[in-house]
PDB file of N, CA and C in Angstrom:
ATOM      1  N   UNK A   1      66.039 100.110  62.270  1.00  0.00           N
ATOM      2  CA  UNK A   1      65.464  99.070  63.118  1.00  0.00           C
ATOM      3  C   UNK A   1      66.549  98.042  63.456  1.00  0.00           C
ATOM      4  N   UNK A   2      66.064  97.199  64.669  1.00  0.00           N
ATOM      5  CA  UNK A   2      67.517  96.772  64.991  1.00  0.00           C
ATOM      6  C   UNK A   2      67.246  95.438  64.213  1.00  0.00           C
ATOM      7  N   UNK A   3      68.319  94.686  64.257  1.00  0.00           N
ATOM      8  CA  UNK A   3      68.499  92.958  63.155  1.00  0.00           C
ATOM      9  C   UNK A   3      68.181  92.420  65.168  1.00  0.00           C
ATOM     10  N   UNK A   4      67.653  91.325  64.934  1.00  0.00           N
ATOM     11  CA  UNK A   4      67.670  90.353  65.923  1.00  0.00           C
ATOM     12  C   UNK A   4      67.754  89.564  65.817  1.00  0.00           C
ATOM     13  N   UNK A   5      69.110  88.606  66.760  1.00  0.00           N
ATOM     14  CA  UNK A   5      69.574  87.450  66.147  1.00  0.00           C
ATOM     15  C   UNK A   5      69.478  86.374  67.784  1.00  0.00           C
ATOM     16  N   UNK A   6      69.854  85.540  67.576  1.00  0.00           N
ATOM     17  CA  UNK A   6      69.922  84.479  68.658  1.00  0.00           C
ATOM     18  C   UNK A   6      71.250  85.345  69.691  1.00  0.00           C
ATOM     19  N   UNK A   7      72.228  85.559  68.852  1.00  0.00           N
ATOM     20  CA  UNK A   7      73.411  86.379  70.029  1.00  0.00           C
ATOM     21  C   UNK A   7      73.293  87.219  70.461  1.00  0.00           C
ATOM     22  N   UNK A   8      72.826  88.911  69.501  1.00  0.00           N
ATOM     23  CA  UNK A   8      72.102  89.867  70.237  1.00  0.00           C
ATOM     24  C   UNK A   8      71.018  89.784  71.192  1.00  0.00           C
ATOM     25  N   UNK A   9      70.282  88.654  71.210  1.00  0.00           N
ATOM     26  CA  UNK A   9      69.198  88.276  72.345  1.00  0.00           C
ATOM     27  C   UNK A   9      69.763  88.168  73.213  1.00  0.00           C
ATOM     28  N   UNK A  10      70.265  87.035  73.195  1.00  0.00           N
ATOM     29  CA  UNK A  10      71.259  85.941  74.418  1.00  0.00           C
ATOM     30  C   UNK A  10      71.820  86.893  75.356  1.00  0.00           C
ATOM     31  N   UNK A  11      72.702  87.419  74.698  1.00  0.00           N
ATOM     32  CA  UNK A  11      73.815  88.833  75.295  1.00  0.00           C
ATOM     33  C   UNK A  11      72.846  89.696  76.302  1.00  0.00           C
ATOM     34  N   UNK A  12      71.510  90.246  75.924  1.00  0.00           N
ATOM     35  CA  UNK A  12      70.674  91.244  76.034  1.00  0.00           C
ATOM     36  C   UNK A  12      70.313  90.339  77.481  1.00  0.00           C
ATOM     37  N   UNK A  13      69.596  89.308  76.965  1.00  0.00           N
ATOM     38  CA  UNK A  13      68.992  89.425  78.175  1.00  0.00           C
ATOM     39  C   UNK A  13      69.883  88.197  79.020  1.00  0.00           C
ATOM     40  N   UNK A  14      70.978  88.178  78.659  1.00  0.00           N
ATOM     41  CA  UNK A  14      71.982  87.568  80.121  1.00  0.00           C
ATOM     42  C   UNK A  14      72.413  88.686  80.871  1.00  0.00           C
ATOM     43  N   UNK A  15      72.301  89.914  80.547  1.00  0.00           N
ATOM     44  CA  UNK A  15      72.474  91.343  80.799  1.00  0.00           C
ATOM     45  C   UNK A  15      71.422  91.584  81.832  1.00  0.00           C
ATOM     46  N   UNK A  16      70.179  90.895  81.839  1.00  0.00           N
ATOM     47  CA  UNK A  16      69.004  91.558  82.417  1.00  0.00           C
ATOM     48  C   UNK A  16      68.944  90.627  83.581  1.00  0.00           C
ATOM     49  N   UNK A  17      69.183  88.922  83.268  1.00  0.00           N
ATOM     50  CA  UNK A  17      69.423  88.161  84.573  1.00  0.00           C
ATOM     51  C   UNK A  17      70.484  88.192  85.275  1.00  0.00           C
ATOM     52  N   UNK A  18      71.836  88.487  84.665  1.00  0.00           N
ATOM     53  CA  UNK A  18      72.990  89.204  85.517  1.00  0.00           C
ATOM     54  C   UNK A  18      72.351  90.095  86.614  1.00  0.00           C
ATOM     55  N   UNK A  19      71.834  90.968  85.713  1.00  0.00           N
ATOM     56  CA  UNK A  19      71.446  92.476  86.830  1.00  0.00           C
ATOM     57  C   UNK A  19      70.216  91.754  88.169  1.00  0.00           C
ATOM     58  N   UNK A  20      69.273  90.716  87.899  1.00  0.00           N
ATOM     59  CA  UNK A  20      68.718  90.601  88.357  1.00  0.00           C
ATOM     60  C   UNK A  20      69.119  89.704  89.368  1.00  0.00           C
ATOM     61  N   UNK A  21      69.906  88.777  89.025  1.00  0.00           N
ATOM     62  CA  UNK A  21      70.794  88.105  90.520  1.00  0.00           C
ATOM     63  C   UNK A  21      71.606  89.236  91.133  1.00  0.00           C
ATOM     64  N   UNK A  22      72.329  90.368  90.317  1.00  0.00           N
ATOM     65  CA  UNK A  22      73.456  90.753  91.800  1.00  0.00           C
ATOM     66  C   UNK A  22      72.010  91.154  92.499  1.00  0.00           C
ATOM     67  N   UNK A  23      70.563  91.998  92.498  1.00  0.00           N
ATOM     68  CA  UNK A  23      69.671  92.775  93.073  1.00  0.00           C
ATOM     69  C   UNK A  23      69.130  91.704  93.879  1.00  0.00           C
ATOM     70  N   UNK A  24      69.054  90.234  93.508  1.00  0.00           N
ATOM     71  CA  UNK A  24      68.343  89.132  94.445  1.00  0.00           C
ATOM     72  C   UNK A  24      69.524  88.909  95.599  1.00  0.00           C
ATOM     73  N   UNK A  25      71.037  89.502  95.257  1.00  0.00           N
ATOM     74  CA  UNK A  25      72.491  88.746  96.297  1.00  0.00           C
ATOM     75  C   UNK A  25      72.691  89.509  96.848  1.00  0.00           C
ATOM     76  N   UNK A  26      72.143  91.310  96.601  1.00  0.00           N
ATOM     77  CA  UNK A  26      72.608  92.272  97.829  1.00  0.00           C
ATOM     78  C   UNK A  26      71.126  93.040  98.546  1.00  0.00           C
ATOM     79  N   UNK A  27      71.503  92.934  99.466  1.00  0.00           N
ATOM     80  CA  UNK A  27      70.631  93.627 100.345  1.00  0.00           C
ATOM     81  C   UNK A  27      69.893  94.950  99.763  1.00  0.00           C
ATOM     82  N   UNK A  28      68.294  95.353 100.088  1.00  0.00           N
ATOM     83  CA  UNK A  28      67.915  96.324  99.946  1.00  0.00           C
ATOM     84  C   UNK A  28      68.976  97.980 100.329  1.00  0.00           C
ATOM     85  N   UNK A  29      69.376  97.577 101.329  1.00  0.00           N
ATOM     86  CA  UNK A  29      70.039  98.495 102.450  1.00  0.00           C
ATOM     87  C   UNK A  29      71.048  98.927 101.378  1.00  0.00           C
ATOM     88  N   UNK A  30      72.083  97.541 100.851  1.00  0.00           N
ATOM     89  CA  UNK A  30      73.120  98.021 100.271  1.00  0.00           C
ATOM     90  C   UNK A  30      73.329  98.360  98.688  1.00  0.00           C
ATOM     91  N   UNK A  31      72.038  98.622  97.908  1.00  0.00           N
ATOM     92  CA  UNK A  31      71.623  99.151  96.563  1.00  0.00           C
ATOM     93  C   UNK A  31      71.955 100.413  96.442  1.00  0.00           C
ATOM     94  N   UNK A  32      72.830 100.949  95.674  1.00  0.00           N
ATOM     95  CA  UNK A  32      73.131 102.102  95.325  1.00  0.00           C
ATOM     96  C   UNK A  32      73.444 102.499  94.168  1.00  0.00           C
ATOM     97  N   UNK A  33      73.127 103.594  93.344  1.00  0.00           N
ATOM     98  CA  UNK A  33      73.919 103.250  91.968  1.00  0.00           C
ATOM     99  C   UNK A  33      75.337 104.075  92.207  1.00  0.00           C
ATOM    100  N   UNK A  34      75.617 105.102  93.207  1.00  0.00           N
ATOM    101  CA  UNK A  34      76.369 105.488  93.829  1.00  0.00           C
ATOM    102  C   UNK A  34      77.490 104.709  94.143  1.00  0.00           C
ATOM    103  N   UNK A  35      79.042 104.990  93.487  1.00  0.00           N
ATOM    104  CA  UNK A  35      79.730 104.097  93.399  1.00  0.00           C
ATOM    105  C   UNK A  35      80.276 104.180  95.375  1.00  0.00           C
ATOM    106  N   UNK A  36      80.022 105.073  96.445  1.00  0.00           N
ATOM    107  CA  UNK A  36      80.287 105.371  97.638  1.00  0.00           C
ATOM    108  C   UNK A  36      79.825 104.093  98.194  1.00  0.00           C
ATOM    109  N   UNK A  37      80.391 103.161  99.185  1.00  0.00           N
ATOM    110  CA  UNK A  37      79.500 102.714 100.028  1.00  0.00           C
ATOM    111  C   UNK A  37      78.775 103.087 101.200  1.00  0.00           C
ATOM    112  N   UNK A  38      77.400 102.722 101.421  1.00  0.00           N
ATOM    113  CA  UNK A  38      76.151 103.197 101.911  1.00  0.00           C
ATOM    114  C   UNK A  38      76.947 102.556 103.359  1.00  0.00           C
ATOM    115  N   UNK A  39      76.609 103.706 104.206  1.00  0.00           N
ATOM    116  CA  UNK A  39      77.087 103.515 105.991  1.00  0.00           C
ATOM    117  C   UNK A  39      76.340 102.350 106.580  1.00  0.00           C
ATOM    118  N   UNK A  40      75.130 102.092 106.218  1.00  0.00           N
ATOM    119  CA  UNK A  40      74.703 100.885 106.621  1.00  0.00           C
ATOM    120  C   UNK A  40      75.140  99.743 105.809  1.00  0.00           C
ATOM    121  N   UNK A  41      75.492 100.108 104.942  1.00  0.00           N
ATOM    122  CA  UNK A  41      75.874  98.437 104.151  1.00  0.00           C
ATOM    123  C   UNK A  41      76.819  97.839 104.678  1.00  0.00           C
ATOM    124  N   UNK A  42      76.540  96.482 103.576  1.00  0.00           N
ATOM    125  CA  UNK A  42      77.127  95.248 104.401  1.00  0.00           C
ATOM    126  C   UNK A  42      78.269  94.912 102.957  1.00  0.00           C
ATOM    127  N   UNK A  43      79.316  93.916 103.105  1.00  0.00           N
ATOM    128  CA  UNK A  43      80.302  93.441 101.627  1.00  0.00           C
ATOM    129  C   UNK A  43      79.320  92.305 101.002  1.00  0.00           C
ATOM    130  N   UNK A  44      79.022  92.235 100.247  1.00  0.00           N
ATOM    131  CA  UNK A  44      78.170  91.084  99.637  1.00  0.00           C
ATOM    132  C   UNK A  44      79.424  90.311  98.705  1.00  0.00           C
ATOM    133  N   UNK A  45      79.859  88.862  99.273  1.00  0.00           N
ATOM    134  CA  UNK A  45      80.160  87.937  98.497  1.00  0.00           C
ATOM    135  C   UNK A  45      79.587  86.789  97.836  1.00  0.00           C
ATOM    136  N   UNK A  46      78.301  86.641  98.752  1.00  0.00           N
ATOM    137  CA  UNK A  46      77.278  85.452  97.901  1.00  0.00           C
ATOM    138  C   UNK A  46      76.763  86.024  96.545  1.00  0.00           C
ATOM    139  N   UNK A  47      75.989  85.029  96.378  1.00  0.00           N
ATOM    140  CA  UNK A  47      75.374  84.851  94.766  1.00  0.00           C
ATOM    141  C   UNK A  47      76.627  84.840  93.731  1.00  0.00           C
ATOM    142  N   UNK A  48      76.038  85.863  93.101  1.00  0.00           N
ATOM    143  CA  UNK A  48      76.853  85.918  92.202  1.00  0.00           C
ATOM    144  C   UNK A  48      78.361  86.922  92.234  1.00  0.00           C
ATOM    145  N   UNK A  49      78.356  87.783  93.051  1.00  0.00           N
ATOM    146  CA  UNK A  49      79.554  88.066  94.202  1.00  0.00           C
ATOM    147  C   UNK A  49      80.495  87.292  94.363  1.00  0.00           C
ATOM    148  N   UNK A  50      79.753  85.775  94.257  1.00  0.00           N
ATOM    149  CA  UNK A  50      81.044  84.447  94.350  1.00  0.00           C
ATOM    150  C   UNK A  50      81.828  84.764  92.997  1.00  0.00           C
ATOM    151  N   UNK A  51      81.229  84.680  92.118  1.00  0.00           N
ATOM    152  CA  UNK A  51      81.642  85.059  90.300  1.00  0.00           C
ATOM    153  C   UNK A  51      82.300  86.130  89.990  1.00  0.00           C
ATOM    154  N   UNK A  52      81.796  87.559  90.358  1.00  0.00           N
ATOM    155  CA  UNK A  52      82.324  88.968  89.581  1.00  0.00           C
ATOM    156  C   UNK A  52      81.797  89.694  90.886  1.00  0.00           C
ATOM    157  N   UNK A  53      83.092  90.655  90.627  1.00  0.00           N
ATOM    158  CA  UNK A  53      82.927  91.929  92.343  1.00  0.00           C
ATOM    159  C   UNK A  53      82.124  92.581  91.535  1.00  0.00           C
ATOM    160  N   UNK A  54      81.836  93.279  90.123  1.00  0.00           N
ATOM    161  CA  UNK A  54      81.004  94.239  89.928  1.00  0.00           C
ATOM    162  C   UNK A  54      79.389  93.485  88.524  1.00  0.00           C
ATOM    163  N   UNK A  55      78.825  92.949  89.383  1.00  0.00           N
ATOM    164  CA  UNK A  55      77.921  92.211  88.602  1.00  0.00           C
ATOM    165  C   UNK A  55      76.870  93.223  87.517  1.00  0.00           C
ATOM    166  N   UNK A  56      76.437  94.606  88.287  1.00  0.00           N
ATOM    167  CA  UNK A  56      76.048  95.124  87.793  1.00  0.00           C
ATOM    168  C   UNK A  56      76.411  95.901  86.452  1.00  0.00           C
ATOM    169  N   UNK A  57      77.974  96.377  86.844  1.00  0.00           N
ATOM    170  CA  UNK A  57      78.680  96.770  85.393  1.00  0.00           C
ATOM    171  C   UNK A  57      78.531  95.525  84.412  1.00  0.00           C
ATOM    172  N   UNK A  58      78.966  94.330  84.430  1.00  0.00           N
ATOM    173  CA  UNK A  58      79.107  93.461  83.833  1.00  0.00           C
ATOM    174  C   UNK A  58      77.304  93.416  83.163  1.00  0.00           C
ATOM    175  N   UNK A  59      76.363  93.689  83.781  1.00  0.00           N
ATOM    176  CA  UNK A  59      74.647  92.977  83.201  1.00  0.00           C
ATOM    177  C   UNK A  59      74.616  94.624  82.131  1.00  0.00           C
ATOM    178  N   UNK A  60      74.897  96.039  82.565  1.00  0.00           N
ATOM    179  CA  UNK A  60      75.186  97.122  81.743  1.00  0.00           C
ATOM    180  C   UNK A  60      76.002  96.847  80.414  1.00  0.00           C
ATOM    181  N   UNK A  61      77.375  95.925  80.580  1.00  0.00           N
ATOM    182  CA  UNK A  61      78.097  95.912  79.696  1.00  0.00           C
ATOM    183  C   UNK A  61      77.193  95.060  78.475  1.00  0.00           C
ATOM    184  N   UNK A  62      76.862  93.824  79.202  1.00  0.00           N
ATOM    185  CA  UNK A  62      76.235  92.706  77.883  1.00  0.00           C
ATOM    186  C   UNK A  62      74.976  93.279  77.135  1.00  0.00           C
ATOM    187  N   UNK A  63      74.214  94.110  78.298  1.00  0.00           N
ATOM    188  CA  UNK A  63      73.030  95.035  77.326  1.00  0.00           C
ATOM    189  C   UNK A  63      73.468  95.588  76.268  1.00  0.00           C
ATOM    190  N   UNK A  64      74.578  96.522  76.856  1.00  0.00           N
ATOM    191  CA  UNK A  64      75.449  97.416  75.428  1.00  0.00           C
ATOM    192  C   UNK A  64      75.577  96.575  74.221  1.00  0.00           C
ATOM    193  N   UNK A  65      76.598  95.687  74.658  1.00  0.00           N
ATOM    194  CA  UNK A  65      76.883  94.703  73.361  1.00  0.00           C
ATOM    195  C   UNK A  65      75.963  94.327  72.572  1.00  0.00           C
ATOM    196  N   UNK A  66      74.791  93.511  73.356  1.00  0.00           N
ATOM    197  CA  UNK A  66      73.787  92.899  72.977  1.00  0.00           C
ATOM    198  C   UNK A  66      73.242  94.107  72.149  1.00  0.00           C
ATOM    199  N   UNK A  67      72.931  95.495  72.424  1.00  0.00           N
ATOM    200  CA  UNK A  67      72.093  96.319  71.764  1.00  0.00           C
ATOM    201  C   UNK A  67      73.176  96.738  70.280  1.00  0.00           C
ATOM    202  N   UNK A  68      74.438  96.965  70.713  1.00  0.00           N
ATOM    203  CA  UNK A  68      75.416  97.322  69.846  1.00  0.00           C
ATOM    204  C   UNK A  68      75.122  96.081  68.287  1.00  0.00           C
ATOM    205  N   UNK A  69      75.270  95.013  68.625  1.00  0.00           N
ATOM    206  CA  UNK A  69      75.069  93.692  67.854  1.00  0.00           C
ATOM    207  C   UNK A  69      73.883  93.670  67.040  1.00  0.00           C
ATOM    208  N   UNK A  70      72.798  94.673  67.795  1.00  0.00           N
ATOM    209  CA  UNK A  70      71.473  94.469  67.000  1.00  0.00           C
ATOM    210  C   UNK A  70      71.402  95.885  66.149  1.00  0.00           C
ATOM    211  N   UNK A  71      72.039  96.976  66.341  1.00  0.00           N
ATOM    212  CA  UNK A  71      71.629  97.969  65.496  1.00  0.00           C
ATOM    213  C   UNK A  71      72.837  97.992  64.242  1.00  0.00           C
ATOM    214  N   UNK A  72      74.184  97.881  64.502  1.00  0.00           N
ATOM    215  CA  UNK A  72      75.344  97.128  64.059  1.00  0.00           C
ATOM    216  C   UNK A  72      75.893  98.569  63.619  1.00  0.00           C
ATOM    217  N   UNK A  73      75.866  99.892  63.938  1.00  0.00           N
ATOM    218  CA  UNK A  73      76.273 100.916  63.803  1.00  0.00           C
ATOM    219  C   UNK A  73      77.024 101.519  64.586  1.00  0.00           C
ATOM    220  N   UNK A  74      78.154 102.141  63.686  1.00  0.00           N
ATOM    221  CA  UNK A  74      79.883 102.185  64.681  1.00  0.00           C
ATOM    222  C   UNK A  74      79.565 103.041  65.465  1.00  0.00           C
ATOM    223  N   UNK A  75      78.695 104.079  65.244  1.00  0.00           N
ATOM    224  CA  UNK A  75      78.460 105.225  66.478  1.00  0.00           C
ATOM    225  C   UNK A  75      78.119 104.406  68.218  1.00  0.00           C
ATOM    226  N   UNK A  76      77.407 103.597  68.105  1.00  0.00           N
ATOM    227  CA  UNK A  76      76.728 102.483  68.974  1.00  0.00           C
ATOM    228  C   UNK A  76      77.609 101.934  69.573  1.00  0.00           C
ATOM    229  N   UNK A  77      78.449 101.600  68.651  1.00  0.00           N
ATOM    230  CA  UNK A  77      79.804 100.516  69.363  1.00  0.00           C
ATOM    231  C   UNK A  77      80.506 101.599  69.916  1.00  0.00           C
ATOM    232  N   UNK A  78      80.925 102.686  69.067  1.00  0.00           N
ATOM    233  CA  UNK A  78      81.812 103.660  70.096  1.00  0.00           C
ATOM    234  C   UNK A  78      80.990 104.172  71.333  1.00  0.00           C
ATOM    235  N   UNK A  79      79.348 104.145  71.643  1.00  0.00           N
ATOM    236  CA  UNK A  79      79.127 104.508  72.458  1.00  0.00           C
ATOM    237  C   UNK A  79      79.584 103.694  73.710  1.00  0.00           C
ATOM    238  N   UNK A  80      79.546 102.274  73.351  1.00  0.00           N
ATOM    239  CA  UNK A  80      79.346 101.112  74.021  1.00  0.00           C
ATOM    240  C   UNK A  80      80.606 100.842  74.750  1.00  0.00           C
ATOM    241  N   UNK A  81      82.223 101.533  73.995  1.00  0.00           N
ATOM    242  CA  UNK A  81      83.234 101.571  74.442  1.00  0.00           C
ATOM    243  C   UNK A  81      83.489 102.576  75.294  1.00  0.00           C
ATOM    244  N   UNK A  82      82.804 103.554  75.205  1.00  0.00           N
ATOM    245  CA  UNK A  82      82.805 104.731  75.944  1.00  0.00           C
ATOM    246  C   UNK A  82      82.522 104.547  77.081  1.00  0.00           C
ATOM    247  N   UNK A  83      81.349 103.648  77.727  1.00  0.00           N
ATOM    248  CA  UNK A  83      80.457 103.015  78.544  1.00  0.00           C
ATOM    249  C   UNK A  83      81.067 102.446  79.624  1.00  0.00           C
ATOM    250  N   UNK A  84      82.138 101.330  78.474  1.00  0.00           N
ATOM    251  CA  UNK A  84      82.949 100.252  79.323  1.00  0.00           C
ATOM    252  C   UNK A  84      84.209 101.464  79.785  1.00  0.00           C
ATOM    253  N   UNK A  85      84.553 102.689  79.330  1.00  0.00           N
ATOM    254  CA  UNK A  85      85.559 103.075  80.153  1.00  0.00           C
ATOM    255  C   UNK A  85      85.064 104.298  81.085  1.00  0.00           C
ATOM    256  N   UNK A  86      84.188 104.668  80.856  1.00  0.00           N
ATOM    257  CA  UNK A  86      83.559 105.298  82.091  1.00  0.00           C
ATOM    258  C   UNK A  86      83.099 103.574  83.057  1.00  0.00           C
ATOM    259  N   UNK A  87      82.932 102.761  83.169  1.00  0.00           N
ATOM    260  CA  UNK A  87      82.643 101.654  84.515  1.00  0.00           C
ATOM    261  C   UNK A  87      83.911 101.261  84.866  1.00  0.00           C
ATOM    262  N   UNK A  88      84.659 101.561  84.228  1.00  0.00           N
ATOM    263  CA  UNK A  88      85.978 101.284  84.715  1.00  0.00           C
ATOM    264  C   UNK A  88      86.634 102.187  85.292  1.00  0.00           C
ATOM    265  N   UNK A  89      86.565 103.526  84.981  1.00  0.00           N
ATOM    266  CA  UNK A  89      86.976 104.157  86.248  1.00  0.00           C
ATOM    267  C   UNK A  89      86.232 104.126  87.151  1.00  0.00           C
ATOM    268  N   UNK A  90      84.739 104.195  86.861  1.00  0.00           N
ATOM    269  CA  UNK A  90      84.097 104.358  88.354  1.00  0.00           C
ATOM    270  C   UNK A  90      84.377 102.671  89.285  1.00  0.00           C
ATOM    271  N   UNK A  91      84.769 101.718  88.543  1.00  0.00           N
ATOM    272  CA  UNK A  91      84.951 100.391  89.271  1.00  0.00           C
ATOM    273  C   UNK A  91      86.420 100.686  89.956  1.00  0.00           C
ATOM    274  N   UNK A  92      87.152 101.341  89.639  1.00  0.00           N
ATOM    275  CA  UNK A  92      88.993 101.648  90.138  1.00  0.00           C
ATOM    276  C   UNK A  92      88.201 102.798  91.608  1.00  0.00           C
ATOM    277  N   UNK A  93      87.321 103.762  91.234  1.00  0.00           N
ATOM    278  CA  UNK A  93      87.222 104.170  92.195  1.00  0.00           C
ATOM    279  C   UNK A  93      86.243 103.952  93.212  1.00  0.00           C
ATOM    280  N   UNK A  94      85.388 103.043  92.912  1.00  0.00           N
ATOM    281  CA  UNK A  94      84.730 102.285  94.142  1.00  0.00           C
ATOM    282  C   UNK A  94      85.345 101.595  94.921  1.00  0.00           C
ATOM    283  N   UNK A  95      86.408 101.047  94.323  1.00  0.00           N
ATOM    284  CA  UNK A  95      87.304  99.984  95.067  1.00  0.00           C
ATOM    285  C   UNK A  95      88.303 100.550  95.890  1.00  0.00           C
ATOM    286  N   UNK A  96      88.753 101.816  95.685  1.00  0.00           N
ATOM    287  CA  UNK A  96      89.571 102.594  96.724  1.00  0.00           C
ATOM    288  C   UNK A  96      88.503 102.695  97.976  1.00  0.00           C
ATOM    289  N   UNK A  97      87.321 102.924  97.721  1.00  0.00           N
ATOM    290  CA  UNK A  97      86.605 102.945  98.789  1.00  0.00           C
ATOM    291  C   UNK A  97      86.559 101.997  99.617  1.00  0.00           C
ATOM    292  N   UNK A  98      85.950 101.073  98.638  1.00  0.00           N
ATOM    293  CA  UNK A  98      85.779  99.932  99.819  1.00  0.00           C
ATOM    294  C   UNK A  98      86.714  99.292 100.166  1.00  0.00           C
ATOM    295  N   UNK A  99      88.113  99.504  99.726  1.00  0.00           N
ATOM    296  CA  UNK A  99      89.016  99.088 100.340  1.00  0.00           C
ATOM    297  C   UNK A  99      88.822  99.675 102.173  1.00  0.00           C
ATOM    298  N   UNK A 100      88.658 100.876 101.668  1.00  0.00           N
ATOM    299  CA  UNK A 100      88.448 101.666 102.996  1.00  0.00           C
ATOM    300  C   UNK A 100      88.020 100.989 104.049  1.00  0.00           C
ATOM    301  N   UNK A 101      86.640 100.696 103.018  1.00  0.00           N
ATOM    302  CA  UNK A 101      85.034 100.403 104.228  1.00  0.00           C
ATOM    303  C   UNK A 101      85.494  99.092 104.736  1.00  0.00           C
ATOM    304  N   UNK A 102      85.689  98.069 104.220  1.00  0.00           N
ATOM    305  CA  UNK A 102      85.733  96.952 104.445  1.00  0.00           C
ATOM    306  C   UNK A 102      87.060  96.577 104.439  1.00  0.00           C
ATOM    307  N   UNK A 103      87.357  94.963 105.812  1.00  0.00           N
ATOM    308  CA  UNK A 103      88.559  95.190 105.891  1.00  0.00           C
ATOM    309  C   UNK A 103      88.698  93.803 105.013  1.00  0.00           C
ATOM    310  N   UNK A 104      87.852  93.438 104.614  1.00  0.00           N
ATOM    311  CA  UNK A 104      88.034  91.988 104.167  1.00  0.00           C
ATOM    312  C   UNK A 104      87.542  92.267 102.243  1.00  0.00           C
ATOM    313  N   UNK A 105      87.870  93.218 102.154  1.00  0.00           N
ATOM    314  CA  UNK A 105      87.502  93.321 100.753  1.00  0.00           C
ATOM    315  C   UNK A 105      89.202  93.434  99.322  1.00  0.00           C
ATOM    316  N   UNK A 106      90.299  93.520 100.626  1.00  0.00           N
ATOM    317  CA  UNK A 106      91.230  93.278  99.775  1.00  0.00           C
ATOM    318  C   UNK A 106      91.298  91.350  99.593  1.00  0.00           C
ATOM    319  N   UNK A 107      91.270  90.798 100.401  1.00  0.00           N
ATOM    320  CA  UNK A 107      91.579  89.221 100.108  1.00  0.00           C
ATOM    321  C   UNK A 107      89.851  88.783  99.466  1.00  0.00           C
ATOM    322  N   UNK A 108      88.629  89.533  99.380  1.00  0.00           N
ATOM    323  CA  UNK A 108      88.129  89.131  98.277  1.00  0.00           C
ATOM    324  C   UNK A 108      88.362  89.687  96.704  1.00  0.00           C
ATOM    325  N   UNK A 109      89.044  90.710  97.047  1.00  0.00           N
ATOM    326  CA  UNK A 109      89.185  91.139  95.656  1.00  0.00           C
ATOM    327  C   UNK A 109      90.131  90.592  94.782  1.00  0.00           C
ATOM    328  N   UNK A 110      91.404  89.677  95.478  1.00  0.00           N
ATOM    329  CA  UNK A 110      92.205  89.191  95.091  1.00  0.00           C
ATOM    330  C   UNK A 110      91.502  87.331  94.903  1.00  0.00           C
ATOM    331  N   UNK A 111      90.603  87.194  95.078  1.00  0.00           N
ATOM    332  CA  UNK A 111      90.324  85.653  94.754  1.00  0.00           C
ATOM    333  C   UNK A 111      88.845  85.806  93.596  1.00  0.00           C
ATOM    334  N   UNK A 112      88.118  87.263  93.349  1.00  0.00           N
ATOM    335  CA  UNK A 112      87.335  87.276  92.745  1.00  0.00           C
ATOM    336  C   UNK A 112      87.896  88.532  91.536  1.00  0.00           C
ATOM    337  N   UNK A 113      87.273  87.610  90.402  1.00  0.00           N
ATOM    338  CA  UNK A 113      87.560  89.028  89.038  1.00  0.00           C
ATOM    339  C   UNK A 113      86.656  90.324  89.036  1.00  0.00           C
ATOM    340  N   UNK A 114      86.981  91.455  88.131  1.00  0.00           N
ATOM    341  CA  UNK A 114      86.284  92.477  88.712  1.00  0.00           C
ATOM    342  C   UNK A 114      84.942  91.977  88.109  1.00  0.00           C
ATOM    343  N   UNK A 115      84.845  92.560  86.457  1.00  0.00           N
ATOM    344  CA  UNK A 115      83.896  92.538  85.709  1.00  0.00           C
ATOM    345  C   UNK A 115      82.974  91.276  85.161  1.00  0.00           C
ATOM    346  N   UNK A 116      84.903  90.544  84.301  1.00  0.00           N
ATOM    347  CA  UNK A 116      84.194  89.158  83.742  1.00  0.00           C
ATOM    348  C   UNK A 116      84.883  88.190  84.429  1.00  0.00           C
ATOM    349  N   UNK A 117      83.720  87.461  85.082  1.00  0.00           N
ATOM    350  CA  UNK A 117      84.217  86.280  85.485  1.00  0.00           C
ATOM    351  C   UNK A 117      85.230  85.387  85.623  1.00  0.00           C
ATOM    352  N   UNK A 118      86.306  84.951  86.116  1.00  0.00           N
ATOM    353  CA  UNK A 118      87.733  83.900  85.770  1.00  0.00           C
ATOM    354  C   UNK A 118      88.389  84.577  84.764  1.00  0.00           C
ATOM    355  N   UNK A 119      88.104  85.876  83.993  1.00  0.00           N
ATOM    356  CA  UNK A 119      89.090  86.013  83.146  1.00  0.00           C
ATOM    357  C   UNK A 119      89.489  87.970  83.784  1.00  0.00           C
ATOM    358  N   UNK A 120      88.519  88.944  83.901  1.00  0.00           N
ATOM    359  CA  UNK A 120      88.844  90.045  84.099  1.00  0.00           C
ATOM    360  C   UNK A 120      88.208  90.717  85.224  1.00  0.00           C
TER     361      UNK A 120
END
């Protein structure tokens, strides 16, 4: 059973309002879990877009942690690392894309972090 603490919460569900602002900052149209961008989509820099290019990896990552923190078993954590490097390639290769798609997505990518906020 998992331990539940004030940090494993916190983590968990800043994970769940992360996920739930990038889904309130991008368009129906442009929802995909598909790292390709959708021919109708649009570049979303508002919301939280202003903060982190990949909001959704980032609300995935803090669940992990958050869940990792509450069961406290190394299998968990290695899953959890496993996690963060599968979103990281698929974040290296979304971004070749939309370099593609969009022409204004290199000078946002250079003023916004990928994952975590002001630092990565």
């Amino acid at each position: 059973a998992p331990t539940l603490t004030v940090s494993n919460i916190f983590l968990f569900a800043s994970g769940i309002v992360v996920l739930l602002l990038a889904l309130f900052a991008m368009k129906q149209r442009t929802f995909s879990v598909m790292p390709e961008p959708k021919q109708q989509g649009e570049l979303i820099t508002s919301g939280i877009y202003r903060l982190v290019r990949h909001p959704m990896y980032l609300a995935v990552l803090l669940c992990a942690v958050g869940a990792s923190l509450a069961y406290g078993e190394n299998w968990k954590w290695c899953l959890s690392a496993l996690l963060m490097l599968v979103l990281i390639v698929k974040m290296h290769r979304e971004e070749k894309m939309l370099l593609k798609r969009y022409a204004d997505y290199a000078s946002y990518r250079a003023r916004v972090k990928g994952i975590i906020p002001f630092v990565l």
